[in-house]
PDB file of N, CA and C in Angstrom:
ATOM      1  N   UNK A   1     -28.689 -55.542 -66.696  1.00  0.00           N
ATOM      2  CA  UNK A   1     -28.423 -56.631 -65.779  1.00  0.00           C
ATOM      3  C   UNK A   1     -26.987 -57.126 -66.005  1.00  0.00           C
ATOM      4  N   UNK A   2     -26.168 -57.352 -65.021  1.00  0.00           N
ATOM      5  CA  UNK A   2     -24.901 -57.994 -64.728  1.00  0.00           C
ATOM      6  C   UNK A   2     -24.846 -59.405 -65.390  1.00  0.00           C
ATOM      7  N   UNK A   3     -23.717 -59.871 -66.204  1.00  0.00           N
ATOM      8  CA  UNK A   3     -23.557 -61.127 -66.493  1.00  0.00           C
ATOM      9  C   UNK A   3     -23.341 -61.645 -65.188  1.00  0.00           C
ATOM     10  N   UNK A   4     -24.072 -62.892 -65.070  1.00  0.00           N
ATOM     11  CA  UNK A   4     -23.895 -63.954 -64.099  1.00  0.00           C
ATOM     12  C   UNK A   4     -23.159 -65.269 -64.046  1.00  0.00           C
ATOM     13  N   UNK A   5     -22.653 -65.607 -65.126  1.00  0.00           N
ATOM     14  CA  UNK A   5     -21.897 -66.629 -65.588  1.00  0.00           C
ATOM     15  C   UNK A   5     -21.023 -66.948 -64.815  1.00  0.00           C
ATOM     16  N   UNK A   6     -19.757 -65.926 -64.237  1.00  0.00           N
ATOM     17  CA  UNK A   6     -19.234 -66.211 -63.383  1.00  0.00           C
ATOM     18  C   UNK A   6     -19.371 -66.832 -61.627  1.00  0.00           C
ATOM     19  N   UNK A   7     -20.661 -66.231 -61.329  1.00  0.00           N
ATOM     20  CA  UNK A   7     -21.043 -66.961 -60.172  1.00  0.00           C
ATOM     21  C   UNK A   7     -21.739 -68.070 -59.987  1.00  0.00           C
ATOM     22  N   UNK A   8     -22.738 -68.471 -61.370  1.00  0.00           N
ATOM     23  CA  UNK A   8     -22.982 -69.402 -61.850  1.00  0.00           C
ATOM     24  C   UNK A   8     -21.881 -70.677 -61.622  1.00  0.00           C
ATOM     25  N   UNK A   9     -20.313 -70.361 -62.406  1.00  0.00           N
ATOM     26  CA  UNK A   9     -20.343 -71.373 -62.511  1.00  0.00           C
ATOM     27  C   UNK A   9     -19.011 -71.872 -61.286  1.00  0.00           C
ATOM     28  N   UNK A  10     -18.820 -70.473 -60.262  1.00  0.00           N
ATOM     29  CA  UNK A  10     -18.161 -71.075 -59.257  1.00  0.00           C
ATOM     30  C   UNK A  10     -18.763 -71.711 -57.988  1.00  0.00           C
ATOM     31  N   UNK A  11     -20.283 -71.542 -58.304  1.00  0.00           N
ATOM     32  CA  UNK A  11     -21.527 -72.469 -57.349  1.00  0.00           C
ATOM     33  C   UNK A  11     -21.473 -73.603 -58.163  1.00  0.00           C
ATOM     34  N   UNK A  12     -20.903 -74.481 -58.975  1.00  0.00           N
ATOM     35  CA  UNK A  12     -20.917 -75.467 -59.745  1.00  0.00           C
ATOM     36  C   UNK A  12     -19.573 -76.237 -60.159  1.00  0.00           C
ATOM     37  N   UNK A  13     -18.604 -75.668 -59.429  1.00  0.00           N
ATOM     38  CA  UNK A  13     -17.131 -75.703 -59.597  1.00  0.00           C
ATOM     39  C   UNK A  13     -16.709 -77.063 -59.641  1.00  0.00           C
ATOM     40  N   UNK A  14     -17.155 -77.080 -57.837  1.00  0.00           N
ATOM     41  CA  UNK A  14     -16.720 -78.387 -56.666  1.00  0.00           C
ATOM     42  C   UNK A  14     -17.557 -79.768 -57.998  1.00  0.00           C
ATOM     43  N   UNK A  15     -18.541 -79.346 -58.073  1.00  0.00           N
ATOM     44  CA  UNK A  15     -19.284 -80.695 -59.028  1.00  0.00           C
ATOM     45  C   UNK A  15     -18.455 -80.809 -60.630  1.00  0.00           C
ATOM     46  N   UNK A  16     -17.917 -79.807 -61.178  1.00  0.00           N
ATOM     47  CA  UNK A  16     -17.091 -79.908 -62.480  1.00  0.00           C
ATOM     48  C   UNK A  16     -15.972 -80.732 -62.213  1.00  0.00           C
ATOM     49  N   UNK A  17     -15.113 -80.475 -61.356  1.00  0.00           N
ATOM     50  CA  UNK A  17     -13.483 -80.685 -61.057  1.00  0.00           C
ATOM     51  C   UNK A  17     -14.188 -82.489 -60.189  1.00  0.00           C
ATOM     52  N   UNK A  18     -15.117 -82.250 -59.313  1.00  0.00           N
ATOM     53  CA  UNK A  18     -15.453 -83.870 -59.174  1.00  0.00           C
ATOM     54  C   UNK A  18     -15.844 -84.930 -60.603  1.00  0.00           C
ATOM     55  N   UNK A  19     -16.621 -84.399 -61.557  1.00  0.00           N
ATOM     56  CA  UNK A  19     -16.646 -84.680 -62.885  1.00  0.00           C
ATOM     57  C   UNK A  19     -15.578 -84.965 -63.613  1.00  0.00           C
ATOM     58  N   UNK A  20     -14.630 -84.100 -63.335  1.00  0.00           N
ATOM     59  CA  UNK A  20     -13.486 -84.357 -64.432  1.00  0.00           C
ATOM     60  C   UNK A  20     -12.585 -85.070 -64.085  1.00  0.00           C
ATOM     61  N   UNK A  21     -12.618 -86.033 -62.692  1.00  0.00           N
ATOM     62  CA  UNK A  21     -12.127 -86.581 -62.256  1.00  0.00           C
ATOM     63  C   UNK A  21     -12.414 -88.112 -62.650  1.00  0.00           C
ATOM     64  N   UNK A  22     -13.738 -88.232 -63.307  1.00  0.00           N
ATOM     65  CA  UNK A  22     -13.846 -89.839 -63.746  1.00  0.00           C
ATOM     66  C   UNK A  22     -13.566 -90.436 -64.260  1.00  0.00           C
ATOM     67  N   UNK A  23     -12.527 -90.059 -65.253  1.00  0.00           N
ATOM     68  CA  UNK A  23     -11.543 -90.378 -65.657  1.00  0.00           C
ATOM     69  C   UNK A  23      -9.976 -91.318 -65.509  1.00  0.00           C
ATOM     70  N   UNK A  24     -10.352 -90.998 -64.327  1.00  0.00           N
ATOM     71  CA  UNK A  24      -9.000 -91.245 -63.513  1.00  0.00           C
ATOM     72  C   UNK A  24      -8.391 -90.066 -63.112  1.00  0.00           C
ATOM     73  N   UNK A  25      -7.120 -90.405 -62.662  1.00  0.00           N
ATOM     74  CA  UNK A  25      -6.150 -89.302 -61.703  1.00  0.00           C
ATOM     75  C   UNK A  25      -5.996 -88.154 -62.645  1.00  0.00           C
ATOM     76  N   UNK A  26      -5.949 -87.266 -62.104  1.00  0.00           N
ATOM     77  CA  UNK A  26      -5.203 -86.044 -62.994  1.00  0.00           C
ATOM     78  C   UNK A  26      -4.756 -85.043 -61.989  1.00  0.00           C
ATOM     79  N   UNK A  27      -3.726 -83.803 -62.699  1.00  0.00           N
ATOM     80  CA  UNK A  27      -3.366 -83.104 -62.304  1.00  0.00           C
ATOM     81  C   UNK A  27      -3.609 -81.633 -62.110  1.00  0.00           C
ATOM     82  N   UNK A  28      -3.730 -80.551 -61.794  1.00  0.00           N
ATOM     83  CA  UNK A  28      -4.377 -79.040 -61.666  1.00  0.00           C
ATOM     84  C   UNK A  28      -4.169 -78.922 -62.933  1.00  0.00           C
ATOM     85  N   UNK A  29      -3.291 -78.448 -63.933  1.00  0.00           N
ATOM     86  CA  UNK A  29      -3.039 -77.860 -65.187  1.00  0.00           C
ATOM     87  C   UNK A  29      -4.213 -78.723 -65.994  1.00  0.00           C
ATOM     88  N   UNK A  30      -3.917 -79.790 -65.731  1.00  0.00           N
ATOM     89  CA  UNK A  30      -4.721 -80.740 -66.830  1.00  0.00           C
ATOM     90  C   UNK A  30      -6.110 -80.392 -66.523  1.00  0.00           C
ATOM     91  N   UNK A  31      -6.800 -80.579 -65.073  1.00  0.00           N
ATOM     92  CA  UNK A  31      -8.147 -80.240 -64.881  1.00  0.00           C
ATOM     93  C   UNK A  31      -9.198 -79.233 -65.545  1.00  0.00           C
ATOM     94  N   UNK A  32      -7.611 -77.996 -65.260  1.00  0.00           N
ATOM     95  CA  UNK A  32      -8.243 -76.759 -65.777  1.00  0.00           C
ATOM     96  C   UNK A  32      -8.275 -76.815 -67.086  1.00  0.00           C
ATOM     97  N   UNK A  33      -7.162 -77.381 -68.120  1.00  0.00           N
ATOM     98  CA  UNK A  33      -7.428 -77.364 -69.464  1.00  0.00           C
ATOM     99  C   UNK A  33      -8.565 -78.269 -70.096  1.00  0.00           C
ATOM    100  N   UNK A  34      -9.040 -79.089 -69.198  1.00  0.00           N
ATOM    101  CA  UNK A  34     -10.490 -80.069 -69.825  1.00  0.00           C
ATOM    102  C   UNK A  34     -11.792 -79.369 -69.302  1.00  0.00           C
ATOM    103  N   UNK A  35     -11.691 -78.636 -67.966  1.00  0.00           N
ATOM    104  CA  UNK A  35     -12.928 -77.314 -68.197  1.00  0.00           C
ATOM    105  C   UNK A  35     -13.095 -76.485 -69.204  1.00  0.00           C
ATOM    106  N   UNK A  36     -11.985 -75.962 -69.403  1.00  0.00           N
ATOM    107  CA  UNK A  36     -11.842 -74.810 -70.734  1.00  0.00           C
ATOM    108  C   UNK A  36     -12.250 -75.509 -71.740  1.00  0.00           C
ATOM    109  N   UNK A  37     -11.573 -76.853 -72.326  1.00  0.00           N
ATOM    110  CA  UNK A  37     -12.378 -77.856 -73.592  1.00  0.00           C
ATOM    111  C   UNK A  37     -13.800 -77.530 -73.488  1.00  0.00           C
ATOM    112  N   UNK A  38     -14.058 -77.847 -72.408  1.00  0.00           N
ATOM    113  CA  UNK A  38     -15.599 -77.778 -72.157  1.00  0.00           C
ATOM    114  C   UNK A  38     -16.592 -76.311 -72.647  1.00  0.00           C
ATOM    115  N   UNK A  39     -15.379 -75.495 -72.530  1.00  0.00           N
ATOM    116  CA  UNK A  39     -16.490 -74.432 -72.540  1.00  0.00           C
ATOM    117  C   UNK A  39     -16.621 -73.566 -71.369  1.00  0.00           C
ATOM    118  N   UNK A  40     -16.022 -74.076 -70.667  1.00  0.00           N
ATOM    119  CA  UNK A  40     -16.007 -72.507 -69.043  1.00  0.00           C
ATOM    120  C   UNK A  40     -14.364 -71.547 -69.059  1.00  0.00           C
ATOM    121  N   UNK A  41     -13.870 -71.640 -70.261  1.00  0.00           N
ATOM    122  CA  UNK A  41     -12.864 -70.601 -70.331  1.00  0.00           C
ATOM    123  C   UNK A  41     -11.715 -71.010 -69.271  1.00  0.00           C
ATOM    124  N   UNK A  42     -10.807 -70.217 -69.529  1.00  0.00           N
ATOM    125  CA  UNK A  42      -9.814 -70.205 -68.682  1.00  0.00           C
ATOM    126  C   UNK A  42      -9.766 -70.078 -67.482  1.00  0.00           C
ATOM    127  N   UNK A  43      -9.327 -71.553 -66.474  1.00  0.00           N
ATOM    128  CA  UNK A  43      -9.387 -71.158 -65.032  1.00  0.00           C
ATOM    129  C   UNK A  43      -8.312 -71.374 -64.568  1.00  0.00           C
ATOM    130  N   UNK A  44      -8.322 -70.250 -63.261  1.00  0.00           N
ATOM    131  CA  UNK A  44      -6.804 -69.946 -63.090  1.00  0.00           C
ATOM    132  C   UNK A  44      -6.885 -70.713 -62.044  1.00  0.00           C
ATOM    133  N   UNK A  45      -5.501 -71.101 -61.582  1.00  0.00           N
ATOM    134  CA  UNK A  45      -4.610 -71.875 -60.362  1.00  0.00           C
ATOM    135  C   UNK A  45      -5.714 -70.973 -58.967  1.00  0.00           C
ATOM    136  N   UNK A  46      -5.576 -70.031 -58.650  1.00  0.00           N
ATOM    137  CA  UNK A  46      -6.246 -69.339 -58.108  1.00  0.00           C
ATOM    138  C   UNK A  46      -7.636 -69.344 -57.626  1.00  0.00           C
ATOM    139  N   UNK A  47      -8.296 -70.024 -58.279  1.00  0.00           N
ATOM    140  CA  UNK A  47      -9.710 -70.239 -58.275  1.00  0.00           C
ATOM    141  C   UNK A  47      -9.946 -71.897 -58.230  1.00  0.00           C
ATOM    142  N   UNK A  48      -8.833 -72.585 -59.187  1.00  0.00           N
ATOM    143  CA  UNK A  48      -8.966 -74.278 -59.043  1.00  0.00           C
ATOM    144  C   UNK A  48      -8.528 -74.389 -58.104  1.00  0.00           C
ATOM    145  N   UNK A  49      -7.172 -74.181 -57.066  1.00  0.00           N
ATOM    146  CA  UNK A  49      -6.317 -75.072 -56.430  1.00  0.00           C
ATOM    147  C   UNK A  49      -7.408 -75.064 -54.709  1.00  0.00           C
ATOM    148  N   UNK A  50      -7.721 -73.763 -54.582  1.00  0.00           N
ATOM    149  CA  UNK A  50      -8.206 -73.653 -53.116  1.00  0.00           C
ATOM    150  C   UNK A  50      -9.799 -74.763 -53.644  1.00  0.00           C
ATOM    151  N   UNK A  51     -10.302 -74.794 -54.781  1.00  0.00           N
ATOM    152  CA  UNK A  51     -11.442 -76.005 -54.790  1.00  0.00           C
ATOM    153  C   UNK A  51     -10.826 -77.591 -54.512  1.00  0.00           C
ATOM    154  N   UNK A  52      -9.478 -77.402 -54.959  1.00  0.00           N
ATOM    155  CA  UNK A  52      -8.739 -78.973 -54.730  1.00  0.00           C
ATOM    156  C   UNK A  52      -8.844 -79.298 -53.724  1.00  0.00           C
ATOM    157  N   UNK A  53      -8.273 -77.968 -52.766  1.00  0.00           N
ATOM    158  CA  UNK A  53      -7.817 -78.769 -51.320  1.00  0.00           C
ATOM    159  C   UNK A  53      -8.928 -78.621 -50.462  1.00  0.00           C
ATOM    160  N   UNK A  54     -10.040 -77.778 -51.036  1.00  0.00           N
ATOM    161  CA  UNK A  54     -11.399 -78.035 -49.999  1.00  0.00           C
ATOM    162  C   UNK A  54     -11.782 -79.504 -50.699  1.00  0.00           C
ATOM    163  N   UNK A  55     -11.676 -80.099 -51.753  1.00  0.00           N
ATOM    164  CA  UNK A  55     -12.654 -81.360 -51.730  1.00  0.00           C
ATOM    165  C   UNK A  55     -11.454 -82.297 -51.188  1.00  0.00           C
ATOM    166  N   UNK A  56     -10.184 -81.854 -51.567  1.00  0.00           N
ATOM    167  CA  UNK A  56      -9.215 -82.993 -50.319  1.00  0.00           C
ATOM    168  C   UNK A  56      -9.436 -83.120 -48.860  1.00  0.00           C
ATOM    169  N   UNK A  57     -10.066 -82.086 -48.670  1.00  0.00           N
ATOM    170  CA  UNK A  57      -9.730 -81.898 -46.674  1.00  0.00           C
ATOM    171  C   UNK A  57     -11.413 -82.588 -46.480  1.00  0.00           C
ATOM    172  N   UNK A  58     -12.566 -82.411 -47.763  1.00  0.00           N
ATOM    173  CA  UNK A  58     -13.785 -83.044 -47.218  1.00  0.00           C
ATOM    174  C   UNK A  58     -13.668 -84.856 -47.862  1.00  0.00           C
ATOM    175  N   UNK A  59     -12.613 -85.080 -48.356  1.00  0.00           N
ATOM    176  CA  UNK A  59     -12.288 -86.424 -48.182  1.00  0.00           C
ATOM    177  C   UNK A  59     -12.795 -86.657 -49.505  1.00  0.00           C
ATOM    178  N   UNK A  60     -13.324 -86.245 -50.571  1.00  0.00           N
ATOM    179  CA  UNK A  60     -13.801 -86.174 -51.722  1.00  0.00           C
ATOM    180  C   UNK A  60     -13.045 -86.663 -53.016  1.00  0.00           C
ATOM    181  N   UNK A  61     -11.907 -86.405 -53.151  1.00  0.00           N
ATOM    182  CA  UNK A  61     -10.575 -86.335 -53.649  1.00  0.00           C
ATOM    183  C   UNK A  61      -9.774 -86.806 -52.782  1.00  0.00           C
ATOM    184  N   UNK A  62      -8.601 -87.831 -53.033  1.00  0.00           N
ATOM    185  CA  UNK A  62      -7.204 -88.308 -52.516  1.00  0.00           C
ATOM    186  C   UNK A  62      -6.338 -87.436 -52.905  1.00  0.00           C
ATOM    187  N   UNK A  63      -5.481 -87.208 -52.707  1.00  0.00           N
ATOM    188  CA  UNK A  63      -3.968 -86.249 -53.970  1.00  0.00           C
ATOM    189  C   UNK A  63      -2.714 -86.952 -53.444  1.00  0.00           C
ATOM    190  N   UNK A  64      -1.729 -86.679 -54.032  1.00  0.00           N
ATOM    191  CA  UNK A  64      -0.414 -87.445 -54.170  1.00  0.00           C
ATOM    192  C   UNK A  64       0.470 -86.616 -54.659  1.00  0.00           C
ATOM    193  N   UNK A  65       1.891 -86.165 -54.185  1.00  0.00           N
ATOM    194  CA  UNK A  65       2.814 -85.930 -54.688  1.00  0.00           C
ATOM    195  C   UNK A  65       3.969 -86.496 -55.580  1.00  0.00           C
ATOM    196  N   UNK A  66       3.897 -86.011 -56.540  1.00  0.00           N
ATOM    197  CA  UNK A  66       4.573 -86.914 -57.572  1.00  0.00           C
ATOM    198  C   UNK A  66       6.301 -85.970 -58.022  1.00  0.00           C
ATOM    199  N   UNK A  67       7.115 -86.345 -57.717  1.00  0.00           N
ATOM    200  CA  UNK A  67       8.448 -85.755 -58.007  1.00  0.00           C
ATOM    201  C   UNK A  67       8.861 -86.183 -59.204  1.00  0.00           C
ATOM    202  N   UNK A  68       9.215 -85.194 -59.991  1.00  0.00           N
ATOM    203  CA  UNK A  68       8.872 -85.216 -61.506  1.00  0.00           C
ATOM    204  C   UNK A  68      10.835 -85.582 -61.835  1.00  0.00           C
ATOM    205  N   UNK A  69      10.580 -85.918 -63.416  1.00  0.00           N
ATOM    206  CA  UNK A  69      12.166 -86.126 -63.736  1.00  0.00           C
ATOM    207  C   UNK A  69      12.944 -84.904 -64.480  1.00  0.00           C
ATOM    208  N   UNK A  70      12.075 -83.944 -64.873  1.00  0.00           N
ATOM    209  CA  UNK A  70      12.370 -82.785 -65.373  1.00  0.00           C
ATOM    210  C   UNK A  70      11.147 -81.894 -64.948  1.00  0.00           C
ATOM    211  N   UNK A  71      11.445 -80.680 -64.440  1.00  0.00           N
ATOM    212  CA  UNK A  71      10.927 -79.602 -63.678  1.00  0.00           C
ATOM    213  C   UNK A  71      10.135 -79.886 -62.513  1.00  0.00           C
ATOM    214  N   UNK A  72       9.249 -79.042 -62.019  1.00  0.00           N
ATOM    215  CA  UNK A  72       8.451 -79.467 -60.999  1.00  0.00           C
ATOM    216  C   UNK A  72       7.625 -80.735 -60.656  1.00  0.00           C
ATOM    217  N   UNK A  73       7.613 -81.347 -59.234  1.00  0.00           N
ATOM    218  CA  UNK A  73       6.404 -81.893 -59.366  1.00  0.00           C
ATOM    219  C   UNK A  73       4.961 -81.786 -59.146  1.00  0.00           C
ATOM    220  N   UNK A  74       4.393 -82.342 -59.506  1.00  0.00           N
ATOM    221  CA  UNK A  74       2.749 -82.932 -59.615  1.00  0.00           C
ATOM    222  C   UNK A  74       2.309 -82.919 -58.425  1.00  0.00           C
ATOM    223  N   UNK A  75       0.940 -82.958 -57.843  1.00  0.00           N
ATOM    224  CA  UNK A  75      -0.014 -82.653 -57.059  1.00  0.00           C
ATOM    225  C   UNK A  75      -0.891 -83.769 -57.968  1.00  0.00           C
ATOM    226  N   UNK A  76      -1.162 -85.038 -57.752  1.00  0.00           N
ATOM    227  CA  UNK A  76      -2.329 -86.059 -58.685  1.00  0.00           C
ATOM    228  C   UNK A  76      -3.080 -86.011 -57.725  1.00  0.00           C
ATOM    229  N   UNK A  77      -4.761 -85.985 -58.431  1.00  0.00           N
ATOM    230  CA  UNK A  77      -6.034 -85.986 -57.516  1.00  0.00           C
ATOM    231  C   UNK A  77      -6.603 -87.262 -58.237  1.00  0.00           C
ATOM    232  N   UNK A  78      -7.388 -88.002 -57.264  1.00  0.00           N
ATOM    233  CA  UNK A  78      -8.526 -88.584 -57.868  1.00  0.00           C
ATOM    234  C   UNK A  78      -9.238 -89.244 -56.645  1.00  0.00           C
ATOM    235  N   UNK A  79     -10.331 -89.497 -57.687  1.00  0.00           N
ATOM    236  CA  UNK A  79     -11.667 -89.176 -56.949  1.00  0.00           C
ATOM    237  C   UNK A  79     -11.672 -90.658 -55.695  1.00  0.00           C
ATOM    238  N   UNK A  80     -12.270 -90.127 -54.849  1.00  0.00           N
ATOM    239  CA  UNK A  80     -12.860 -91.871 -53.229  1.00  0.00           C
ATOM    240  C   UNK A  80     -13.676 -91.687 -53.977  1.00  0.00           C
ATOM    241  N   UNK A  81     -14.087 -92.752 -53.171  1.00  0.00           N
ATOM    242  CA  UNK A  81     -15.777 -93.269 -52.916  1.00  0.00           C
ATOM    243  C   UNK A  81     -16.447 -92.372 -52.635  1.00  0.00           C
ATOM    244  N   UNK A  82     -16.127 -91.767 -51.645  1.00  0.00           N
ATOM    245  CA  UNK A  82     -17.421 -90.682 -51.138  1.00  0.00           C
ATOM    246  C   UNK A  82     -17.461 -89.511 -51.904  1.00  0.00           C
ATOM    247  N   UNK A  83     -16.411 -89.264 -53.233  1.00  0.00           N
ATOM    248  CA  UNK A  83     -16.284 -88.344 -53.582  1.00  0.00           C
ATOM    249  C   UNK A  83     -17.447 -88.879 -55.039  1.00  0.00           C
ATOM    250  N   UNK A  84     -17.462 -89.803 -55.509  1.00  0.00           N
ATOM    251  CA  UNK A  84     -18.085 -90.425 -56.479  1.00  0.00           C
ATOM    252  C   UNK A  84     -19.509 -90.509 -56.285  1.00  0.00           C
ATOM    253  N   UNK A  85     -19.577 -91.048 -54.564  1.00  0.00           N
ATOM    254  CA  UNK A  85     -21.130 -90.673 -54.511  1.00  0.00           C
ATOM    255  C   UNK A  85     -21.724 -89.312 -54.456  1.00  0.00           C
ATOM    256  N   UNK A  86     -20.667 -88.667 -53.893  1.00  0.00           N
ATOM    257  CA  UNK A  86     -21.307 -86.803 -53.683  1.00  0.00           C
ATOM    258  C   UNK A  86     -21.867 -86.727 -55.435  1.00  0.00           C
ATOM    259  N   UNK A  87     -20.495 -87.090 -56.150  1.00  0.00           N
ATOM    260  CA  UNK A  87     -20.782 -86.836 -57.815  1.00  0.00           C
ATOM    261  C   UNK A  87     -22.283 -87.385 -57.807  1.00  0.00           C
ATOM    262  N   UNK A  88     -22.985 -88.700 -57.583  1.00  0.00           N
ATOM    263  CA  UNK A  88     -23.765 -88.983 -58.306  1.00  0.00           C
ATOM    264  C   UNK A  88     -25.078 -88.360 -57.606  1.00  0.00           C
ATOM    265  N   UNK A  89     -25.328 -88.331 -56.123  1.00  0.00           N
ATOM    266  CA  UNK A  89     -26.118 -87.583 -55.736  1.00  0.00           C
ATOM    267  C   UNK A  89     -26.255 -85.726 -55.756  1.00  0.00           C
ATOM    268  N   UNK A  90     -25.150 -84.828 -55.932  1.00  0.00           N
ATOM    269  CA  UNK A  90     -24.878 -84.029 -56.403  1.00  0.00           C
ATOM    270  C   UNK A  90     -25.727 -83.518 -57.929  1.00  0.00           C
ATOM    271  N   UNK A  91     -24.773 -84.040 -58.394  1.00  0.00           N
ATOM    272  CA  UNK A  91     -24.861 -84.481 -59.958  1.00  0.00           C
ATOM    273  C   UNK A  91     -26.611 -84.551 -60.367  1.00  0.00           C
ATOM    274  N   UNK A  92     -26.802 -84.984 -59.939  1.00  0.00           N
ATOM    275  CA  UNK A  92     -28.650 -85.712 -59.770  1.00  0.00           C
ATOM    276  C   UNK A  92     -29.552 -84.223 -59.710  1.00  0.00           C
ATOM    277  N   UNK A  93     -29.034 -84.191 -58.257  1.00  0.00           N
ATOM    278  CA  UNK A  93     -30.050 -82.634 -57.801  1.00  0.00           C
ATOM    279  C   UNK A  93     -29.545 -81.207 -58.855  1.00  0.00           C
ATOM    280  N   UNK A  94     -28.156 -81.465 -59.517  1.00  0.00           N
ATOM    281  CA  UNK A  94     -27.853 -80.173 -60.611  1.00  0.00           C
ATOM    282  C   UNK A  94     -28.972 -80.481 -61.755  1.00  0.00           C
ATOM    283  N   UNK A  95     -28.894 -81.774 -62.077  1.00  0.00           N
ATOM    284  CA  UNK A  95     -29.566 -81.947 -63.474  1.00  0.00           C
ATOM    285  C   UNK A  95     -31.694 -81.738 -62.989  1.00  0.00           C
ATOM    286  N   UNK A  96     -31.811 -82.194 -62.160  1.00  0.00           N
ATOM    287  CA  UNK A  96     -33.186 -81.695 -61.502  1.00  0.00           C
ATOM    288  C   UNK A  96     -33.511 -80.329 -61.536  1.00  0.00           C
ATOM    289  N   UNK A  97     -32.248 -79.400 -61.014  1.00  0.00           N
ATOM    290  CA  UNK A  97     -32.324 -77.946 -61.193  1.00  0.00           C
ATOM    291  C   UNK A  97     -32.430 -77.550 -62.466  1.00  0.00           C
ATOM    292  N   UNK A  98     -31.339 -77.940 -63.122  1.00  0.00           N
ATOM    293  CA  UNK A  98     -31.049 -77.709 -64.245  1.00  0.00           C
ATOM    294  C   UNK A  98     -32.903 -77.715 -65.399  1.00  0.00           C
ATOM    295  N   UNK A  99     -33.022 -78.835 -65.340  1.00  0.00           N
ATOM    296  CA  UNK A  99     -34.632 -79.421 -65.997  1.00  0.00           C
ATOM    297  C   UNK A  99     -35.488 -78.312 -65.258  1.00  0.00           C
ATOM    298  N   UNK A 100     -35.460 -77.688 -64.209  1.00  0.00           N
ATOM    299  CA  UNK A 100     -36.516 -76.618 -63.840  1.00  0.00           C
ATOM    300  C   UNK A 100     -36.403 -75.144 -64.563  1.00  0.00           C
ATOM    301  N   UNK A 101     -35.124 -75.136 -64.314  1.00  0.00           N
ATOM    302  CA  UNK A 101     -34.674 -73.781 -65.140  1.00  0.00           C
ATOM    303  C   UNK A 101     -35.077 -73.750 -66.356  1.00  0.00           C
ATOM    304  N   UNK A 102     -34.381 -74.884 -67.423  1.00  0.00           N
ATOM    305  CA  UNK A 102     -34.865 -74.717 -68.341  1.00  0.00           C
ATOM    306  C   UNK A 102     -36.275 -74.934 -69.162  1.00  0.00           C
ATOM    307  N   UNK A 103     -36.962 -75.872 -68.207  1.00  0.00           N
ATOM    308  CA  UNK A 103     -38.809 -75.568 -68.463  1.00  0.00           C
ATOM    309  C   UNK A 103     -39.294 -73.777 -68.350  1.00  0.00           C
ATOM    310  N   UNK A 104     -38.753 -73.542 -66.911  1.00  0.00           N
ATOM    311  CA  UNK A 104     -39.526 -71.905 -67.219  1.00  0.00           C
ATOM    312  C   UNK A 104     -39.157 -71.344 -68.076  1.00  0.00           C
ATOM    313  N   UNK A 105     -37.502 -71.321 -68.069  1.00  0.00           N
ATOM    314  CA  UNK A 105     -37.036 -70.353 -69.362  1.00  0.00           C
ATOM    315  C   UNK A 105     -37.790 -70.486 -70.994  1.00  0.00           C
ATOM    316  N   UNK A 106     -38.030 -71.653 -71.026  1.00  0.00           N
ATOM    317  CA  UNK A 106     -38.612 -71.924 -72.736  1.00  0.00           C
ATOM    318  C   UNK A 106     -40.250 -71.650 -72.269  1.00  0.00           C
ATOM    319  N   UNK A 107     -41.065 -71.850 -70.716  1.00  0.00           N
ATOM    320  CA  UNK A 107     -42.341 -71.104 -71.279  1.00  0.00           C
ATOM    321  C   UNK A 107     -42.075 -70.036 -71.126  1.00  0.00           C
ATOM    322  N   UNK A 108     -40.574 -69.217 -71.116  1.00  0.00           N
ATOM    323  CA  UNK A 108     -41.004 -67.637 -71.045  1.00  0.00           C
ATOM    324  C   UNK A 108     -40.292 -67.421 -72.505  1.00  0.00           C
ATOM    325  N   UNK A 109     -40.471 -68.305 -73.793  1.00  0.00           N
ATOM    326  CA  UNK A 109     -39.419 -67.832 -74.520  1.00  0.00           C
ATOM    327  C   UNK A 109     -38.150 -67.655 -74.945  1.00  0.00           C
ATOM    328  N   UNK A 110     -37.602 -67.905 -73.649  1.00  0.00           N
ATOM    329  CA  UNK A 110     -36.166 -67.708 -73.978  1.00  0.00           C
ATOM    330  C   UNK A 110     -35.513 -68.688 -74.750  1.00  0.00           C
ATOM    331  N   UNK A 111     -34.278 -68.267 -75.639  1.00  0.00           N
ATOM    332  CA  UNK A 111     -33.621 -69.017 -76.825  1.00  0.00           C
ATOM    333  C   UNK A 111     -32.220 -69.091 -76.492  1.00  0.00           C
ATOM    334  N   UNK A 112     -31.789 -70.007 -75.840  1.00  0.00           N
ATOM    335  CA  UNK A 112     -30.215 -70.510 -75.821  1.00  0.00           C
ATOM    336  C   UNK A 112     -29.296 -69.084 -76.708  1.00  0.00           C
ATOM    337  N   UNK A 113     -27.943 -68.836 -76.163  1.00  0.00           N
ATOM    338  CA  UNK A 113     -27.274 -68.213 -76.896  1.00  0.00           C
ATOM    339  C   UNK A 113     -25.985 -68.892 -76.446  1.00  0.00           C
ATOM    340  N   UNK A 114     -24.809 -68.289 -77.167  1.00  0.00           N
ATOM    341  CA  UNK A 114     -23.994 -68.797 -77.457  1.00  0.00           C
ATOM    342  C   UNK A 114     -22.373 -67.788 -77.362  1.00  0.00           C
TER     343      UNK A 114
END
């Protein structure tokens, strides 16, 4: 069987990068380096930026251009309102899933790996 991890966790993306937003504002580089903290490895510009501007264009995320004093500038996101509620109703129905999955998996045995 095929590792699935990867599709796993780009059906779960839009809800991470809304997550990592509660924080306050941040920027693409930064986003991606507090997923990776997390534990989902290295994500490239490539795979984050087109999730940015779909939750910008569904109103989810604000962004801002920021003209920097040395090298490029910034692209800052952070989260509306409606982007906070998607998080919490979102958020809700992952962890519901989540609690189903892992009931069957433990009556079938299965043991977390790592």
């Amino acid at each position: 069987m095929t590792d699935r991890r990867a599709s796993w966790f780009k059906g779960v993306l839009d809800l991470l990068v809304l997550a990592s937003l509660t924080g306050g504002e941040s920027y693409g580089y930064e986003i991606a380096k507090l997923l990776g903290a997390a534990g989902f490895g290295q994500i490239k510009g490539g795979t984050l930026y087109p999730v940015l501007n779909r939750l910008e264009e569904a109103g989810l995320v604000a962004a801002e251009f920021r003209a920097a004093e040395k090298g490029p500038g910034r692209r800052y996101y952070r989260l509306t309102d409606a982007g906070r509620e998607t998080l919490g109703e979102q958020g809700g129905l992952w962890l519901a899933f989540d609690t189903s999955v892992r009931e069957l998996l433990a009556q079938a045995g299965v043991e977390p790996t790592r």
